[in-house]
N, C-alpha and C. Protein backbone atom coordinates (compact mmCIF):
# COMPACT_ATOMS: atom_id res chain seq x y z
N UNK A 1 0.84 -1.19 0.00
CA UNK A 1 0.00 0.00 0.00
C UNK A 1 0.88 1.25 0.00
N UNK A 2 0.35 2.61 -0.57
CA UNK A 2 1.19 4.14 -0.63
C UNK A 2 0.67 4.60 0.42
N UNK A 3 -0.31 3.77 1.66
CA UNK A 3 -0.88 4.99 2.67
C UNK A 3 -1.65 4.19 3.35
N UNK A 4 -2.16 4.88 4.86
CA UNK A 4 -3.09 4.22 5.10
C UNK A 4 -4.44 4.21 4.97
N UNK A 5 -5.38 4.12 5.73
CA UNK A 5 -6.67 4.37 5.56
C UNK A 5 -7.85 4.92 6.93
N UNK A 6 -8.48 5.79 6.83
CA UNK A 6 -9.25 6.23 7.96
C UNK A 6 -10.13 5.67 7.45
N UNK A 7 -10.90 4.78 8.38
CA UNK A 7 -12.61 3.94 8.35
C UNK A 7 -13.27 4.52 9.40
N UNK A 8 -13.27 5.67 9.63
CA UNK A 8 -14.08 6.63 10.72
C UNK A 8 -13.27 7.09 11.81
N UNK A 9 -11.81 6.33 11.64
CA UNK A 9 -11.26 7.18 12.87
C UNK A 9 -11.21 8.57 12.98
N UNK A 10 -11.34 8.89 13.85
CA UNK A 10 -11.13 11.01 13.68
C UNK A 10 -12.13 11.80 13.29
N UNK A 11 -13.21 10.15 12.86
CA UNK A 11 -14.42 11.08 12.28
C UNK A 11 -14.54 11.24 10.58
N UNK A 12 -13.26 10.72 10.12
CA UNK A 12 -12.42 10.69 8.69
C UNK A 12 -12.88 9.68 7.95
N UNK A 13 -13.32 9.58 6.47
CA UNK A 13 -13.76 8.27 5.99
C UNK A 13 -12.53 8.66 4.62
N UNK A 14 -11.42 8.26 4.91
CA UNK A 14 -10.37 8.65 3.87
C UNK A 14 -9.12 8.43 4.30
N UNK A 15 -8.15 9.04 3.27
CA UNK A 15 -6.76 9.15 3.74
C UNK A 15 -6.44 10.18 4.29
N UNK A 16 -4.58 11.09 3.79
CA UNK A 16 -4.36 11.76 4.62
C UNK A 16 -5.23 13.35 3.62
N UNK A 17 -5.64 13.15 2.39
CA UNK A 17 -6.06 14.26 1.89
C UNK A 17 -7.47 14.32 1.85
N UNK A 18 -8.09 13.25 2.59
CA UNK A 18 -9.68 12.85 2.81
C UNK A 18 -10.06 14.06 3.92
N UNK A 19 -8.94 15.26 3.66
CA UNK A 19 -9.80 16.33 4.81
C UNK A 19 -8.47 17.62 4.22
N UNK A 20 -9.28 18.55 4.80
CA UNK A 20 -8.47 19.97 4.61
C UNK A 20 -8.25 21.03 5.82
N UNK A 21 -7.32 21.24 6.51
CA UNK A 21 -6.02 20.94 5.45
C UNK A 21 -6.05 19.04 5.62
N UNK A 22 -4.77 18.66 4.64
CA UNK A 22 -4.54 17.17 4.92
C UNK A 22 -3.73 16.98 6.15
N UNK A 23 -4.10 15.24 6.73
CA UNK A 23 -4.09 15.42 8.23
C UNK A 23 -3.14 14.20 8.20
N UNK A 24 -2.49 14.40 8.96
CA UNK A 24 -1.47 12.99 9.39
C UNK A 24 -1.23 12.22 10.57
N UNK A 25 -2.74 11.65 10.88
CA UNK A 25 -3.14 11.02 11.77
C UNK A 25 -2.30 9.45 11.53
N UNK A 26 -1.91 8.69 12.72
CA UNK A 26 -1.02 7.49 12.35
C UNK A 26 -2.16 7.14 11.17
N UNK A 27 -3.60 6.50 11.34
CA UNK A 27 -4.11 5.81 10.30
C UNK A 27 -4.83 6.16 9.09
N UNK A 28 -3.90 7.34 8.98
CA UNK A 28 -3.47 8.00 7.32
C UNK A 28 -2.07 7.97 6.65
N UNK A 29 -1.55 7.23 7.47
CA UNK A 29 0.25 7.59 7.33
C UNK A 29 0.65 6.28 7.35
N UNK A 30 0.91 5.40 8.82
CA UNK A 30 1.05 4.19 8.61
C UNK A 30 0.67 3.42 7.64
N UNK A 31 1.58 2.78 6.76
CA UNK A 31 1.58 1.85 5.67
C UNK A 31 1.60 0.50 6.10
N UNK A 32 0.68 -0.49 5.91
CA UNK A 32 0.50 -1.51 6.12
C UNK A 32 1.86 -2.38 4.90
N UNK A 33 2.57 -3.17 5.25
CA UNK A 33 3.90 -3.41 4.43
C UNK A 33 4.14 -5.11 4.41
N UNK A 34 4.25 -5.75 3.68
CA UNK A 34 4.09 -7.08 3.64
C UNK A 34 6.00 -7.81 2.72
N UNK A 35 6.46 -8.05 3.63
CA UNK A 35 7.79 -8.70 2.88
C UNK A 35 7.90 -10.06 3.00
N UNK A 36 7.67 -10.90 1.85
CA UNK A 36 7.94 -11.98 1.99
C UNK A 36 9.17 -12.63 1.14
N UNK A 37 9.77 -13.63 1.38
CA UNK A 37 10.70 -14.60 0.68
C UNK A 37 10.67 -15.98 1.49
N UNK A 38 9.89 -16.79 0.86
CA UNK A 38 9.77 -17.98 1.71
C UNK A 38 11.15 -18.62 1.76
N UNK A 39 11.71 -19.55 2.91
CA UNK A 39 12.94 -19.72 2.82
C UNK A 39 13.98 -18.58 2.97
N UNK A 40 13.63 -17.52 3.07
CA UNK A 40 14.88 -16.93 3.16
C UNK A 40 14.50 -15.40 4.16
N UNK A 41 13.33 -15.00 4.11
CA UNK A 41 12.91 -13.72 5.52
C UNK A 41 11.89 -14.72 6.59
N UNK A 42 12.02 -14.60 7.76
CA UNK A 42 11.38 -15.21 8.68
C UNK A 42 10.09 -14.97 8.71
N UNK A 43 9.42 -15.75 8.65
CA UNK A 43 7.60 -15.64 8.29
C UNK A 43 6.94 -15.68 9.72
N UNK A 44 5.74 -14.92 10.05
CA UNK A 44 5.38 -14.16 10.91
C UNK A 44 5.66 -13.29 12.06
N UNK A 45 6.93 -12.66 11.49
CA UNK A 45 7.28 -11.49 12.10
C UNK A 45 6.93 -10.43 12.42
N UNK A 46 6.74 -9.90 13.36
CA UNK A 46 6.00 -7.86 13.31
C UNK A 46 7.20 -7.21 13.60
N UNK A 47 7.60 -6.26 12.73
CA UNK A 47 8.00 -5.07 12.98
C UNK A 47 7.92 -4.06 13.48
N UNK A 48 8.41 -3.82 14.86
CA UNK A 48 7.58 -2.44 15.09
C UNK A 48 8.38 -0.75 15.26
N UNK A 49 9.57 -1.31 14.57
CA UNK A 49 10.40 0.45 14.53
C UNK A 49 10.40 0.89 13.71
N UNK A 50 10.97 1.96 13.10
CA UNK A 50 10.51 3.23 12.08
C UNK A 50 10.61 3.26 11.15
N UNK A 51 9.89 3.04 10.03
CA UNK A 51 10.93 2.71 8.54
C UNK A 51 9.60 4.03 7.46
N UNK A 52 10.46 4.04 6.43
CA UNK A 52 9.42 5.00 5.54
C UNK A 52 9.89 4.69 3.79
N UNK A 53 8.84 5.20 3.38
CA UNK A 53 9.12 4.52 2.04
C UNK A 53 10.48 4.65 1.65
N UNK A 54 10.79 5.89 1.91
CA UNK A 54 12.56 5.86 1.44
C UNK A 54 13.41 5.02 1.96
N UNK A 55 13.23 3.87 2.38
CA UNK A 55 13.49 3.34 3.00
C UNK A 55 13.80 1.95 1.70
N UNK A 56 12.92 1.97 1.64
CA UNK A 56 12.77 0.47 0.31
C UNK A 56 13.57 0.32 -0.61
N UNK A 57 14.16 1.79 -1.16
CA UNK A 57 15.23 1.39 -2.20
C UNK A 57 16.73 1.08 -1.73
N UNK A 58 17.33 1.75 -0.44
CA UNK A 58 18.42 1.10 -0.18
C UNK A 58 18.33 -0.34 0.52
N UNK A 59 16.91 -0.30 0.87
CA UNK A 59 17.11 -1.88 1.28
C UNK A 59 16.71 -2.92 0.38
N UNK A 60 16.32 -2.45 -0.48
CA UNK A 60 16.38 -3.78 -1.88
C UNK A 60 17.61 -3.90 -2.29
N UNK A 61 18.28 -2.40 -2.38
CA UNK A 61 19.74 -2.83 -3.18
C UNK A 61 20.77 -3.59 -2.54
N UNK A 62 20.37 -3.12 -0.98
CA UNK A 62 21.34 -3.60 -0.03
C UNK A 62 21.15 -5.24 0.27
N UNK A 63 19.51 -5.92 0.02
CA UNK A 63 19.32 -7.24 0.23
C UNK A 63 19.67 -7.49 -1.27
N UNK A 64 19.69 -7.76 -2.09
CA UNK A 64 20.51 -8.34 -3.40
C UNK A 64 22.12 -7.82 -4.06
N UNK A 65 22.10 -7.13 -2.88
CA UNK A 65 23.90 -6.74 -2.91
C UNK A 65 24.18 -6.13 -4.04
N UNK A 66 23.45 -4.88 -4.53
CA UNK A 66 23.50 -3.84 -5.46
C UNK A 66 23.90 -2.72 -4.82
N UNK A 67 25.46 -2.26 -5.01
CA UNK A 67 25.73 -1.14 -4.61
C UNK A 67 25.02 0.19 -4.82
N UNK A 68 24.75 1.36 -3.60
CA UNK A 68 24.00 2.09 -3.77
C UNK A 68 24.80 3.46 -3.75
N UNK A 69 24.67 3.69 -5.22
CA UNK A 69 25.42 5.39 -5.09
C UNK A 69 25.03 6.33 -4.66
N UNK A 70 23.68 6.42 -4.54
CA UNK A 70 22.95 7.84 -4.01
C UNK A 70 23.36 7.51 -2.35
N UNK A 71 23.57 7.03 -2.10
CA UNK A 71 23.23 6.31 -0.53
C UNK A 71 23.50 8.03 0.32
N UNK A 72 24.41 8.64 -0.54
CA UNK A 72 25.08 9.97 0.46
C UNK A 72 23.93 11.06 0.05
N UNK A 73 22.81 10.82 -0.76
CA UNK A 73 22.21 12.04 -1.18
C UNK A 73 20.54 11.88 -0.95
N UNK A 74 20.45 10.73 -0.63
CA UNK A 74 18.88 10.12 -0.11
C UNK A 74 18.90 10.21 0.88
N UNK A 75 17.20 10.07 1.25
CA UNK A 75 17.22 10.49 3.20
C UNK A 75 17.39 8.84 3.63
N UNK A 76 17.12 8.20 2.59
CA UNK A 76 16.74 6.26 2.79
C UNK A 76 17.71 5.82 3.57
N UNK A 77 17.30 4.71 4.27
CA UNK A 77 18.62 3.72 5.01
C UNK A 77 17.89 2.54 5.23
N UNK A 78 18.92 1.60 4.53
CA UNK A 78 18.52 -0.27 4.47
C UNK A 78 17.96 -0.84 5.90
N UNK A 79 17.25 -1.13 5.60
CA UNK A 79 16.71 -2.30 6.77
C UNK A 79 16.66 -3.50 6.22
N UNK A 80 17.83 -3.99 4.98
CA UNK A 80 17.94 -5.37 5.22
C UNK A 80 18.55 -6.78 6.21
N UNK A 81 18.97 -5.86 6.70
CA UNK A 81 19.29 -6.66 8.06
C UNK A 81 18.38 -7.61 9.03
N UNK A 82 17.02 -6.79 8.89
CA UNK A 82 15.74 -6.74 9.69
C UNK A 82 15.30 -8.02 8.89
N UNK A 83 15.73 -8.50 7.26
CA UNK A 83 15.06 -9.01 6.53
C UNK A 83 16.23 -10.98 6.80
N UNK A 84 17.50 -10.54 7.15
CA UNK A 84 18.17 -11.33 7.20
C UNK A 84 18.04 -11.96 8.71
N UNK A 85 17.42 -11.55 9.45
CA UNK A 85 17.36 -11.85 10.62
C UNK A 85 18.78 -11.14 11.89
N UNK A 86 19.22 -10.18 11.18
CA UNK A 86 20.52 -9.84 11.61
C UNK A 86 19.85 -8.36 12.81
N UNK A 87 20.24 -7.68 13.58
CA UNK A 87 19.85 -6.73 14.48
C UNK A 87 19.85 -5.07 13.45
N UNK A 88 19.12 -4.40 13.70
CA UNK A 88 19.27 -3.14 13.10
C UNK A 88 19.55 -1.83 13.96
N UNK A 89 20.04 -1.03 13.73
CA UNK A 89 19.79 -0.03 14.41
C UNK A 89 18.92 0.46 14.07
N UNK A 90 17.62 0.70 14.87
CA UNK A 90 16.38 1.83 14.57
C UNK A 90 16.39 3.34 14.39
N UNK A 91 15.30 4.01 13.37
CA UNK A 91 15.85 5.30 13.63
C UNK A 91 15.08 6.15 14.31
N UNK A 92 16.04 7.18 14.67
CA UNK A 92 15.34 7.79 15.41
C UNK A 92 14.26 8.40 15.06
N UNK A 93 13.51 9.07 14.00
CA UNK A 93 12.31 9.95 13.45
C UNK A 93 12.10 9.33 12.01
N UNK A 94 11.28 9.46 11.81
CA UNK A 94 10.80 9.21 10.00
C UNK A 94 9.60 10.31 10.10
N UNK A 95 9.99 11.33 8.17
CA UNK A 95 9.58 12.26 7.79
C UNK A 95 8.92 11.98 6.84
N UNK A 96 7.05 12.69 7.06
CA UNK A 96 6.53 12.30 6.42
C UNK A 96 5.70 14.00 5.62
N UNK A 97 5.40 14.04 4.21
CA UNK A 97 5.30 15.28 3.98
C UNK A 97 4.46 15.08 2.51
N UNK A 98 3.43 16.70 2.72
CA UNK A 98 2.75 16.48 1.48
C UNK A 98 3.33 16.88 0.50
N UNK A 99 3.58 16.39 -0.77
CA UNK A 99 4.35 16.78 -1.92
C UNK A 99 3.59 18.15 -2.87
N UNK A 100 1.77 18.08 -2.61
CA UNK A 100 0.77 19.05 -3.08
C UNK A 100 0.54 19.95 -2.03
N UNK A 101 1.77 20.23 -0.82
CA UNK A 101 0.57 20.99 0.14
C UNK A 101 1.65 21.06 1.07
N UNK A 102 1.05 22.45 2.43
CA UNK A 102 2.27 22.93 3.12
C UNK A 102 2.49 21.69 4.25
N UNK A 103 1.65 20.77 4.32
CA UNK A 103 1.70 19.96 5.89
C UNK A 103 3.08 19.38 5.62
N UNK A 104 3.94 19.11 6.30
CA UNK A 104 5.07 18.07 7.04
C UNK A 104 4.62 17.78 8.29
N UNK A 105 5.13 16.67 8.52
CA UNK A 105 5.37 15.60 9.58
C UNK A 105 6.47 15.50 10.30
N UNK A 106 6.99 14.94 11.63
CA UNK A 106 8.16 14.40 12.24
C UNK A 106 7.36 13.37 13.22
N UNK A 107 7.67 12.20 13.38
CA UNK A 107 7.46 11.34 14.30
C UNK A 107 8.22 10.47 14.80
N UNK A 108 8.60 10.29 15.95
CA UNK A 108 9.42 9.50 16.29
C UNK A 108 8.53 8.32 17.16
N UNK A 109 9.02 7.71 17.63
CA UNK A 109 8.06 6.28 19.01
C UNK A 109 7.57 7.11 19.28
N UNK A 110 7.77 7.91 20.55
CA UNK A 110 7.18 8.38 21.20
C UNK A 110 6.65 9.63 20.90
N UNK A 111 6.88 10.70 20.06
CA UNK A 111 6.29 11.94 19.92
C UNK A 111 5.91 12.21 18.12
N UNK A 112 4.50 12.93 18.01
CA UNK A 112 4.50 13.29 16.43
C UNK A 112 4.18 14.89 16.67
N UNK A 113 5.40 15.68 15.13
CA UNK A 113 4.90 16.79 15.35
C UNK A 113 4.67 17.10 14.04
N UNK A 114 3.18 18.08 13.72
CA UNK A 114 3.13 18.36 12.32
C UNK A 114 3.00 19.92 12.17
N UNK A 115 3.91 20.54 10.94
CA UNK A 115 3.85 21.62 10.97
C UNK A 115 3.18 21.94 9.83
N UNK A 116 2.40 23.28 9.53
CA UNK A 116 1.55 23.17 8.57
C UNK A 116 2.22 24.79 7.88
N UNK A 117 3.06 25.34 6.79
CA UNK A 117 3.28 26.54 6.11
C UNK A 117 2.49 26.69 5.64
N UNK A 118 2.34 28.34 5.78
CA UNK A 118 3.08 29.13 6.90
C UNK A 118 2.16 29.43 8.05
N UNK A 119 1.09 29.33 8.02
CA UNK A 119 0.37 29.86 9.24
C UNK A 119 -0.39 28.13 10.13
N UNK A 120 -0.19 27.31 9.95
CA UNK A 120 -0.41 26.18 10.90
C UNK A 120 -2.15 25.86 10.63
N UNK A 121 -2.76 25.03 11.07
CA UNK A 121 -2.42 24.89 12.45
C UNK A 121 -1.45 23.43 12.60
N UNK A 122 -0.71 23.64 13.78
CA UNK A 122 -0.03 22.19 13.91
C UNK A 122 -0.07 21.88 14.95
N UNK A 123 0.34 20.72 15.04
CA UNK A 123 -0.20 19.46 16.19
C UNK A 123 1.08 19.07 16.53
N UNK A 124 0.82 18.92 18.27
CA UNK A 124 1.89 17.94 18.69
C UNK A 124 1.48 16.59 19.37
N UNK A 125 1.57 15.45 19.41
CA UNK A 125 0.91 14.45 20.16
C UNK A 125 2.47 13.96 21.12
N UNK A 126 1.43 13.61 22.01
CA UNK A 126 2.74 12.48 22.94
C UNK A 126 2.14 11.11 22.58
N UNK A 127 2.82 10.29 22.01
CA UNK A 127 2.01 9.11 21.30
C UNK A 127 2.79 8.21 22.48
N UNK A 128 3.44 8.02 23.33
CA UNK A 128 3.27 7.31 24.44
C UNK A 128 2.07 7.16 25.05
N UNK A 129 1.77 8.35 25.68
CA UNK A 129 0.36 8.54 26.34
C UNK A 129 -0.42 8.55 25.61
N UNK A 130 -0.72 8.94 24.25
CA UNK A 130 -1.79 9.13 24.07
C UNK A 130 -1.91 8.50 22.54
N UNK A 131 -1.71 7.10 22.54
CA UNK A 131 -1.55 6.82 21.00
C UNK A 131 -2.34 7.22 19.58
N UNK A 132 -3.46 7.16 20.48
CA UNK A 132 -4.74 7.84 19.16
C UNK A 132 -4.56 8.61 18.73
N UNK A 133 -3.65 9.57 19.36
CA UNK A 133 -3.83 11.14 19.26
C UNK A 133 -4.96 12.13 18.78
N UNK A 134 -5.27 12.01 20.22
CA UNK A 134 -6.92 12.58 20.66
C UNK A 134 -6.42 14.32 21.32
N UNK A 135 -5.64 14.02 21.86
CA UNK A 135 -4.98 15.69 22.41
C UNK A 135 -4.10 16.26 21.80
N UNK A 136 -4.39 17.05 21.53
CA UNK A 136 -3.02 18.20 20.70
C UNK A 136 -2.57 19.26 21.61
N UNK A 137 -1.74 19.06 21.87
CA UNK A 137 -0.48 19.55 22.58
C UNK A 137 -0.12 20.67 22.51
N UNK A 138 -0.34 21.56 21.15
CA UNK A 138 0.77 22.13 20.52
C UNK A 138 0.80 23.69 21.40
N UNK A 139 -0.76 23.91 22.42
CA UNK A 139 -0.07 25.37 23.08
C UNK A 139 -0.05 25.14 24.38
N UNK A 140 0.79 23.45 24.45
CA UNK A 140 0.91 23.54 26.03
C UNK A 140 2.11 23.90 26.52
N UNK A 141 2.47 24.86 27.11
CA UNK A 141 3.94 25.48 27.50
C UNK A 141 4.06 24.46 27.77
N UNK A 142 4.34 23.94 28.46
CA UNK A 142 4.97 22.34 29.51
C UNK A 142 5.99 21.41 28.39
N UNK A 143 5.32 21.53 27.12
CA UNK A 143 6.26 21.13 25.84
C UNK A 143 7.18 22.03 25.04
N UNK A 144 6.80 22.80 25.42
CA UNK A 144 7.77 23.65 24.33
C UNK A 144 9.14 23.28 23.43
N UNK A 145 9.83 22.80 24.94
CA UNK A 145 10.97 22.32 24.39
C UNK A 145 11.16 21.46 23.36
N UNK A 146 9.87 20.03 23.20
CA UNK A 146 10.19 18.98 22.69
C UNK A 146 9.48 19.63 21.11
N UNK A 147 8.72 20.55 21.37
CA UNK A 147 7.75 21.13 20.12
C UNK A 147 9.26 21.83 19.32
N UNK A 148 9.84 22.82 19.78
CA UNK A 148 10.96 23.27 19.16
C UNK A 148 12.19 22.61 18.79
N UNK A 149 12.29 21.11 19.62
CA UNK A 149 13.43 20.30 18.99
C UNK A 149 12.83 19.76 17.71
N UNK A 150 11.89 19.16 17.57
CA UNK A 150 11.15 18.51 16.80
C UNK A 150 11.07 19.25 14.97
N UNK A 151 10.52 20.66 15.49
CA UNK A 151 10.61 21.57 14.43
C UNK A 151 12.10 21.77 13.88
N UNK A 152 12.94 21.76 14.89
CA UNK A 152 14.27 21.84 14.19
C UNK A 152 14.51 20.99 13.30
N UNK A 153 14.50 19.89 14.11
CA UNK A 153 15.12 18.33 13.32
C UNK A 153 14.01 18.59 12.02
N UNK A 154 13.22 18.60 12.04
CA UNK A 154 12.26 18.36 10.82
C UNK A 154 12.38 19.22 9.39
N UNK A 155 12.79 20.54 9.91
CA UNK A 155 13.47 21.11 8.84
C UNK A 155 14.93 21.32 8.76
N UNK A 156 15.65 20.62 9.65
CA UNK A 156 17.08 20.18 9.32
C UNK A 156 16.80 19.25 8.00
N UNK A 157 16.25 18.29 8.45
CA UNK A 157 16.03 17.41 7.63
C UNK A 157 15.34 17.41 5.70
N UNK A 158 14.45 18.68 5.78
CA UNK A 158 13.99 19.56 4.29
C UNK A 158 15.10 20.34 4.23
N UNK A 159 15.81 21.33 4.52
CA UNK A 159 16.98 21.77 4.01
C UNK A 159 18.13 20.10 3.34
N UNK A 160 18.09 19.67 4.35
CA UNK A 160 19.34 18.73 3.43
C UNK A 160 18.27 18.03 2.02
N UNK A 161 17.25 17.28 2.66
CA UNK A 161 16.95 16.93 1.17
C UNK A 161 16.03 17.65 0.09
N UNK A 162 15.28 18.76 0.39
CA UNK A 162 13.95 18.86 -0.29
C UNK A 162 14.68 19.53 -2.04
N UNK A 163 14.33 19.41 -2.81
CA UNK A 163 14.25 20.47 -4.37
C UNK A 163 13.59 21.48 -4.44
N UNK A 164 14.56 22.68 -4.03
CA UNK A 164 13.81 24.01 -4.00
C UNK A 164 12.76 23.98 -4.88
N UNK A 165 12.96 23.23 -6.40
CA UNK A 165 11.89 23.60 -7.27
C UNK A 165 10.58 23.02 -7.00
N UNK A 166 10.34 22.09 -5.83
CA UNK A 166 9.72 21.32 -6.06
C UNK A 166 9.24 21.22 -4.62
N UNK A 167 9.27 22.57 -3.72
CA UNK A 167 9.28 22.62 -2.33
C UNK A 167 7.15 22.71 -2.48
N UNK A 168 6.76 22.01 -1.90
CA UNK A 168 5.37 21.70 -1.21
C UNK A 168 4.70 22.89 -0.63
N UNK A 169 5.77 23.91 0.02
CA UNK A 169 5.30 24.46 0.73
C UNK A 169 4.81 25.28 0.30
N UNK A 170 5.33 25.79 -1.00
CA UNK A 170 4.67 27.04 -1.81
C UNK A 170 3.61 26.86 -2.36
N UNK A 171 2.72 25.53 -2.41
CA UNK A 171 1.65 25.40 -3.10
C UNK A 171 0.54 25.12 -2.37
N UNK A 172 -0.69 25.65 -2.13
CA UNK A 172 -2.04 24.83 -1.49
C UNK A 172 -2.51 24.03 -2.03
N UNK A 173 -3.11 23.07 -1.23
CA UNK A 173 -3.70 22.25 -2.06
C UNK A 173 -5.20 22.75 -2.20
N UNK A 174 -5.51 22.71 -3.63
CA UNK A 174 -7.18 22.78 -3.80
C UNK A 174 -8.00 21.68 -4.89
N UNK A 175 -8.90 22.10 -4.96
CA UNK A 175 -9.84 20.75 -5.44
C UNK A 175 -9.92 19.68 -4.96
N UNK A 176 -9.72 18.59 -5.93
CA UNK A 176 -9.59 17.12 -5.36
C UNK A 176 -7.71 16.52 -5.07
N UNK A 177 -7.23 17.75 -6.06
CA UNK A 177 -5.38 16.99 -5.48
C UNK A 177 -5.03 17.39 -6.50
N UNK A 178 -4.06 16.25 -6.75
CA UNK A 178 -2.79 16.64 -7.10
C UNK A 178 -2.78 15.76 -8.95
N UNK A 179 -2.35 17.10 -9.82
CA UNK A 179 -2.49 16.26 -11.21
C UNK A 179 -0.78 16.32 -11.93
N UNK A 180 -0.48 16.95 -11.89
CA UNK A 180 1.41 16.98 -12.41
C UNK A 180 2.17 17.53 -10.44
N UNK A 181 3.46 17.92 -11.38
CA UNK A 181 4.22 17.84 -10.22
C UNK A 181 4.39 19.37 -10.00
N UNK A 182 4.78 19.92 -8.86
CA UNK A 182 4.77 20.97 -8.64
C UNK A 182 5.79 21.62 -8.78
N UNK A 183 5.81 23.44 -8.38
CA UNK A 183 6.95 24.29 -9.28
C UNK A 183 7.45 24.33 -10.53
N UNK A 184 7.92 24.44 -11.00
CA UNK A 184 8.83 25.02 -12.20
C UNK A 184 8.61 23.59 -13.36
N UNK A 185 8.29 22.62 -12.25
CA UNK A 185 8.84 21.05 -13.06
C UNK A 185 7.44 20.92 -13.92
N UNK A 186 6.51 21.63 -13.39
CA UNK A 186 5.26 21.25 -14.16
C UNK A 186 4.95 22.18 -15.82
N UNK A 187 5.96 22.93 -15.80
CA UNK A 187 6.04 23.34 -17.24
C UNK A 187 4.05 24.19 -17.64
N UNK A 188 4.00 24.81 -16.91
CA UNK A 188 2.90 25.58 -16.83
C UNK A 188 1.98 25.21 -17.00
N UNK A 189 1.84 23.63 -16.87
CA UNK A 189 0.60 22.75 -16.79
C UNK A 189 -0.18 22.59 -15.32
N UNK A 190 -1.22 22.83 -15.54
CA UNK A 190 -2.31 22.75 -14.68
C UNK A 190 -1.67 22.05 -13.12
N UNK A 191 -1.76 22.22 -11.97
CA UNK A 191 -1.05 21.30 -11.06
C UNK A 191 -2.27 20.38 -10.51
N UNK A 192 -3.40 21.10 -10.14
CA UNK A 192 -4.20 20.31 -9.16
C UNK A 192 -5.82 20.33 -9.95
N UNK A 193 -6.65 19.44 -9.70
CA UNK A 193 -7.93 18.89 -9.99
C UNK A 193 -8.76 20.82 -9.65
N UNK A 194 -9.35 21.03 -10.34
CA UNK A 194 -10.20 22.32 -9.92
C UNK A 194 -11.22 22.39 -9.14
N UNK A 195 -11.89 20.98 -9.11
CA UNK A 195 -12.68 20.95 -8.23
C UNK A 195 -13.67 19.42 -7.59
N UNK A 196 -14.56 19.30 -7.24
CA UNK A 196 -14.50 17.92 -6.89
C UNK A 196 -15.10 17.31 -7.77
N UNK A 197 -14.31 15.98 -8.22
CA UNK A 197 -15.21 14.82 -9.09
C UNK A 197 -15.99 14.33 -8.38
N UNK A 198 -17.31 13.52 -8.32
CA UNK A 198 -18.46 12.28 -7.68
C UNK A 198 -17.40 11.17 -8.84
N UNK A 199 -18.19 9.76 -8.48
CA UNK A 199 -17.95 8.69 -8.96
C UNK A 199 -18.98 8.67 -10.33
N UNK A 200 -18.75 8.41 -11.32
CA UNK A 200 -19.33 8.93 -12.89
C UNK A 200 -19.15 9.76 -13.11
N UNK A 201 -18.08 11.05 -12.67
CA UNK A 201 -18.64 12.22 -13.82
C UNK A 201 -17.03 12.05 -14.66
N UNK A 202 -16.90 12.59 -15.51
CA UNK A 202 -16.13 12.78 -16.44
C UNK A 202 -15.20 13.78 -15.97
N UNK A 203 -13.17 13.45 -16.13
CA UNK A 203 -12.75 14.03 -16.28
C UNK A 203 -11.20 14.56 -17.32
N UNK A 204 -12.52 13.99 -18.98
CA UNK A 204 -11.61 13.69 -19.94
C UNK A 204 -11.06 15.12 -20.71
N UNK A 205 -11.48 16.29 -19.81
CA UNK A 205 -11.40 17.57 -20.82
C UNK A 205 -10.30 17.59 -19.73
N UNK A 206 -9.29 17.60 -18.59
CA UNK A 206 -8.48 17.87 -18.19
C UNK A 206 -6.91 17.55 -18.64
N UNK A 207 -6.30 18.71 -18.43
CA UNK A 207 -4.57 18.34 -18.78
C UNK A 207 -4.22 17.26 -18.37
């Protein structure tokens, strides 16, 4: 799967763009992920530390022993180890972000923080206590600190990797989403749906 799915949690019958702004509740985000190799990955295993899609390409190359050149320029890191039965180091946060829209993500085990450009609103959860994340945090002095480390790391992390041309943040999302790619790359073609499709209507006059 590219995502997860809300079946009424939050009140949500969708994903993470099944609301506005888009929301990054774990069960819009969490990817349900299935690795098998009979004979060779251990069968009924659960995983439960941090991995994100960028994640998949150094660890395919790294489980069939395909050297990886980007390795210094991707945010990705192999978890084939996890697949060999060998120990991994877990990481500390995985970044999750809309490519049509200002929301980013940071979540680590225990804490998620989402920031929304430029004017918010954003959320902090303590997902220890509060896994659902039913309370938002974000104007409780008592956090501050962990709210401002969080924001750091999270755009430490868009400065090293994001493509100015192609930065999220400059664009809203409207209509139904997302139709080419954004900034400069879309060559002055239309970016997003204008407005909402139903199931039957036609949308063969679009770029």
């Amino acid at each position: 799967s590219d995502n997860g799915m809300n079946m009424g949690h939050h009140g949500i019958y969708g994903k993470g763009n099944g609301t506005f702004p888009p929301n990054m509740f774990d069960t819009s985000v969490k990817v349900p992920t299935i690795l098998s190799q009979p004979g060779s990955v251990a069968e009924g295993e659960v995983i439960t530390s941090l991995h994100s899609h960028y994640d998949l390409m150094p660890t395919l190359l790294d489980y069939v022993g395909v050297e990886n050149g980007e390795a210094e320029t991707l945010p990705g890191h192999s978890f084939a180890g996890i697949l060999r039965g060998e120990s991994v180091d877990p990481a500390d946060a995985v970044v999750v972000y809309d490519e049509y829209g200002p929301t980013r993500m940071i979540r680590t085990a225990t804490w998620k923080y989402i920031h929304r450009y430029p004017y918010g609103p954003h959320e902090l959860y303590d997902l220890a206590n509060d896994p659902n994340e039913r309370q938002n945090l974000i104007d409780d002095s008592s956090h501050q600190t962990q709210r401002e480390k969080l924001l750091a790391e999270l755009e430490a992390w868009f400065v090293r990797y994001v493509d100015p041309a192609r930065d999220g943040t400059h664009e809203a999302v409207v209509g139904r989403g997302q139709l080419n790619v954004v900034g400069p790359a879309a060559q002055g073609k239309q970016r997003f749906g204008a407005d909402i499709v139903y199931a039957g209507e036609s949308t063969a006059n679009e770029p």
